[in-house]
Protein backbone atom coordinates (compact mmCIF):
# COMPACT_ATOMS: atom_id res chain seq x y z
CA UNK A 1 -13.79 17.15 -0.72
CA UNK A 2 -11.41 19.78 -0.16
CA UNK A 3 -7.84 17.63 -0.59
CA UNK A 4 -7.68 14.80 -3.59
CA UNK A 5 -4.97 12.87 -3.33
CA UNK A 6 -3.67 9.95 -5.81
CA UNK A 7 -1.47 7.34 -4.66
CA UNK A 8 0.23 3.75 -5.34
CA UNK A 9 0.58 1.22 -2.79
CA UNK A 10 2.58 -2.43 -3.48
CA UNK A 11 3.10 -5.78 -1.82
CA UNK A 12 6.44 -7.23 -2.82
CA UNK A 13 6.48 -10.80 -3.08
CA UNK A 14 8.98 -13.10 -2.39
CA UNK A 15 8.49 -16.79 -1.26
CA UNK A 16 4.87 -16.40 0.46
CA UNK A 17 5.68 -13.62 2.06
CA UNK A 18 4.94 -9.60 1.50
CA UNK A 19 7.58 -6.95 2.01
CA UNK A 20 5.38 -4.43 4.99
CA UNK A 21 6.52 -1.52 6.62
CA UNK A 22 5.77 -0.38 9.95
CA UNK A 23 5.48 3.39 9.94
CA UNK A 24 6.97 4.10 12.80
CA UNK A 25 9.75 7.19 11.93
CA UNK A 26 7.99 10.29 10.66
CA UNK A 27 6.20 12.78 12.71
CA UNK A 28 2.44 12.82 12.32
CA UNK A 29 1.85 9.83 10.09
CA UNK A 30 -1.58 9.47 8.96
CA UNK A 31 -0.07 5.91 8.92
CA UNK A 32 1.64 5.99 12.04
CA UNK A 33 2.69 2.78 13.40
CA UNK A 34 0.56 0.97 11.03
CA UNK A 35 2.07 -1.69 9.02
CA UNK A 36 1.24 -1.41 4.99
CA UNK A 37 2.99 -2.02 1.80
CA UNK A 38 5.38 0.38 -0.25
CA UNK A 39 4.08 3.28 -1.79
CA UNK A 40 3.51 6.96 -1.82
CA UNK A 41 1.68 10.15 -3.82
CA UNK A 42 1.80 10.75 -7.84
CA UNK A 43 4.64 13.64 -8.32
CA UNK A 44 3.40 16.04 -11.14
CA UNK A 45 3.21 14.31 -14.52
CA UNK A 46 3.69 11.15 -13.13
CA UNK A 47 2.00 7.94 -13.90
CA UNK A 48 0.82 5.24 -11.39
CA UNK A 49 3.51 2.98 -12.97
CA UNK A 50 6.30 5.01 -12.71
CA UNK A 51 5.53 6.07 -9.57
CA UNK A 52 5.41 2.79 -7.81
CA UNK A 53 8.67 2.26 -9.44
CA UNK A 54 10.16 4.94 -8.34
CA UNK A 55 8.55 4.39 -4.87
CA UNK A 56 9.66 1.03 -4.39
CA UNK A 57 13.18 2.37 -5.37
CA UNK A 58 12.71 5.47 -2.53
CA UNK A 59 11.73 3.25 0.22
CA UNK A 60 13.36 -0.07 -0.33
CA UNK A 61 16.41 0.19 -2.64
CA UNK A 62 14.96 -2.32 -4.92
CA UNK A 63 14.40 -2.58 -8.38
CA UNK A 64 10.83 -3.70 -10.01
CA UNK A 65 11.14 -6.11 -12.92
CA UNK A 66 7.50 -7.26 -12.58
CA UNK A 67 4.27 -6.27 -11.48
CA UNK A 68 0.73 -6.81 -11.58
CA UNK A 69 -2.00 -3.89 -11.00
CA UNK A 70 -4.28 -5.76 -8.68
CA UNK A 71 -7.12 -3.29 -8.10
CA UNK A 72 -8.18 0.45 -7.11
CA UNK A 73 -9.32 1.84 -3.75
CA UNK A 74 -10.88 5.05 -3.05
CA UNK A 75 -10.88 6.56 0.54
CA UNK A 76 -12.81 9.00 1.84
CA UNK A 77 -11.59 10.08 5.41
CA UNK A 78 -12.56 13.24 6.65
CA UNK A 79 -12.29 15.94 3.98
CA UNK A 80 -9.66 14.06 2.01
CA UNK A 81 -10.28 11.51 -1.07
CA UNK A 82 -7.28 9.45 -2.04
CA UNK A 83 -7.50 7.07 -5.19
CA UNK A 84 -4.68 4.36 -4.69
CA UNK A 85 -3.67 2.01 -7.12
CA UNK A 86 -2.88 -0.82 -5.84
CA UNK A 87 0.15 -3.65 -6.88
CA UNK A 88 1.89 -6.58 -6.68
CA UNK A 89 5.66 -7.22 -7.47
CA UNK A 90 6.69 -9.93 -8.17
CA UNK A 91 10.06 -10.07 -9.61
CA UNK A 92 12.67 -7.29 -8.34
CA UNK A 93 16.32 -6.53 -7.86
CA UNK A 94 18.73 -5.30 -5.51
CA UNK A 95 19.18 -4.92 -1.66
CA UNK A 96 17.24 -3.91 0.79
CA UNK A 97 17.95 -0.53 2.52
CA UNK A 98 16.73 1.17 5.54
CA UNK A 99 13.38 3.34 4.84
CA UNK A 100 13.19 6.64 6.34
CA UNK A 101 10.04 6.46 7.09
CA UNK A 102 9.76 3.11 9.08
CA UNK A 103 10.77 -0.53 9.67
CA UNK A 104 10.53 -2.76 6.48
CA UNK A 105 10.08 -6.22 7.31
CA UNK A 106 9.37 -9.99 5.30
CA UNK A 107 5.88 -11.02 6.71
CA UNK A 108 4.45 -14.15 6.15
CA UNK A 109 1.32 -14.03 4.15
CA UNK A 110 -0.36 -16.16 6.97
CA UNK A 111 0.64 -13.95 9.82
CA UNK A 112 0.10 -10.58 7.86
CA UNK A 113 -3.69 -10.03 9.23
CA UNK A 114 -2.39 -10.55 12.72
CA UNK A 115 -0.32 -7.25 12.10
CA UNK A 116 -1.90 -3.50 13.34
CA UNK A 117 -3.79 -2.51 9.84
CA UNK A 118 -5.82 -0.31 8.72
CA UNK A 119 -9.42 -2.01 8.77
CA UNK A 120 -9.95 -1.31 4.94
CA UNK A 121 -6.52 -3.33 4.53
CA UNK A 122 -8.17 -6.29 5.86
CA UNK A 123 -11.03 -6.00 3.62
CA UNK A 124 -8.49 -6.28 0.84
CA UNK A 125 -5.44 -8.28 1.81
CA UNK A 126 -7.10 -11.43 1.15
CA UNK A 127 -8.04 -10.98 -2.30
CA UNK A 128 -4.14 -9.98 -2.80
CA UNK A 129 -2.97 -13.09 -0.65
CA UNK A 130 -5.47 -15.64 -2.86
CA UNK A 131 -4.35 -13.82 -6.19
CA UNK A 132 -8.22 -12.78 -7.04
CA UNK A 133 -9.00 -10.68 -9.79
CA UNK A 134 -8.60 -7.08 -10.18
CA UNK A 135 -11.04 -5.46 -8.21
CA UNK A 136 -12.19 -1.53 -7.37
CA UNK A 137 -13.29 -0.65 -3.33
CA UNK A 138 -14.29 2.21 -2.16
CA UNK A 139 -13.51 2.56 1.75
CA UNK A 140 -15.01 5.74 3.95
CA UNK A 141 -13.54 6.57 7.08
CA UNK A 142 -14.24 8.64 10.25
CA UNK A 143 -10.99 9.81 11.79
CA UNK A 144 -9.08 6.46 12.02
CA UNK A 145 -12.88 4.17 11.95
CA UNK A 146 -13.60 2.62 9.13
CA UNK A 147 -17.56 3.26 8.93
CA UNK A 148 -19.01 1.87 5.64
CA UNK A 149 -16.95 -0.05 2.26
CA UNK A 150 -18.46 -1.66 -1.29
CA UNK A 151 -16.67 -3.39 -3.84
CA UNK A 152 -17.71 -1.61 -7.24
């Protein structure tokens, strides 16, 4: 693997519903015009707590109070390997503002598999939407095609 990459992704919470964002701003998005939760890469010397606080703060405006880690995924697309931790918040702060790097929007939990996802985020949505216990998946993509996953 030539590029390693650590990351944090969250689902916000608020009355059954998770705060997604539709990437649909930035100029060749790995994630473009996929919907996903809030998140983004480590800075130097950061930790995977204070960067999905400061994340959330980047991208939404909000504040996080409270939050769960829910699990760890490892991707392997191409010649990249990103290890994202993965949260839930569920107490914040604050307003929402306007991302810069898509549309945020409330989704119901029951419509959120309807949305365009990456296939991997179907595999692990549901444990997040039925509060299951922390778990660790490894995903490997070709391109954009999810080819193989395990739970560990």
């Amino acid at each position: 693997m030539n590029n390693k990459k650590e990351t944090v992704l969250a689902y916000i919470e608020k009355e059954n519903s998770f705060l997604m964002l539709l990437r649909n701003k930035k100029k060749h998005d790995i994630n473009a015009n996929k919907w996903i939760g809030v998140g983004g890469h480590l800075e130097k010397e950061e930790t995977p707590e204070d960067a999905l606080i400061r994340e959330i703060k980047e991208e939404t405006g909000l504040d996080v109070i409270s939050y769960m880690k829910k699990g760890i995924v490892h991707f392997h697309y191409d010649d990249i390997y990103e290890l994202m931790h993965l949260y839930i918040v569920n107490d914040f702060k604050g307003n929402l503002i306007e991302c810069d790097e898509g549309t945020l929007k409330w989704v119901n939990i029951k419509d959120l598999l309807d949305l365009e996802l990456w296939e991997g985020d179907r595999i692990f949505l549901p444990k997040l939407i039925n509060n299951e216990d922390y778990f660790e998946l490894e995903l490997n993509y070709l391109k954009d095609k999810l080819i193989s996953y395990r739970f560990i």
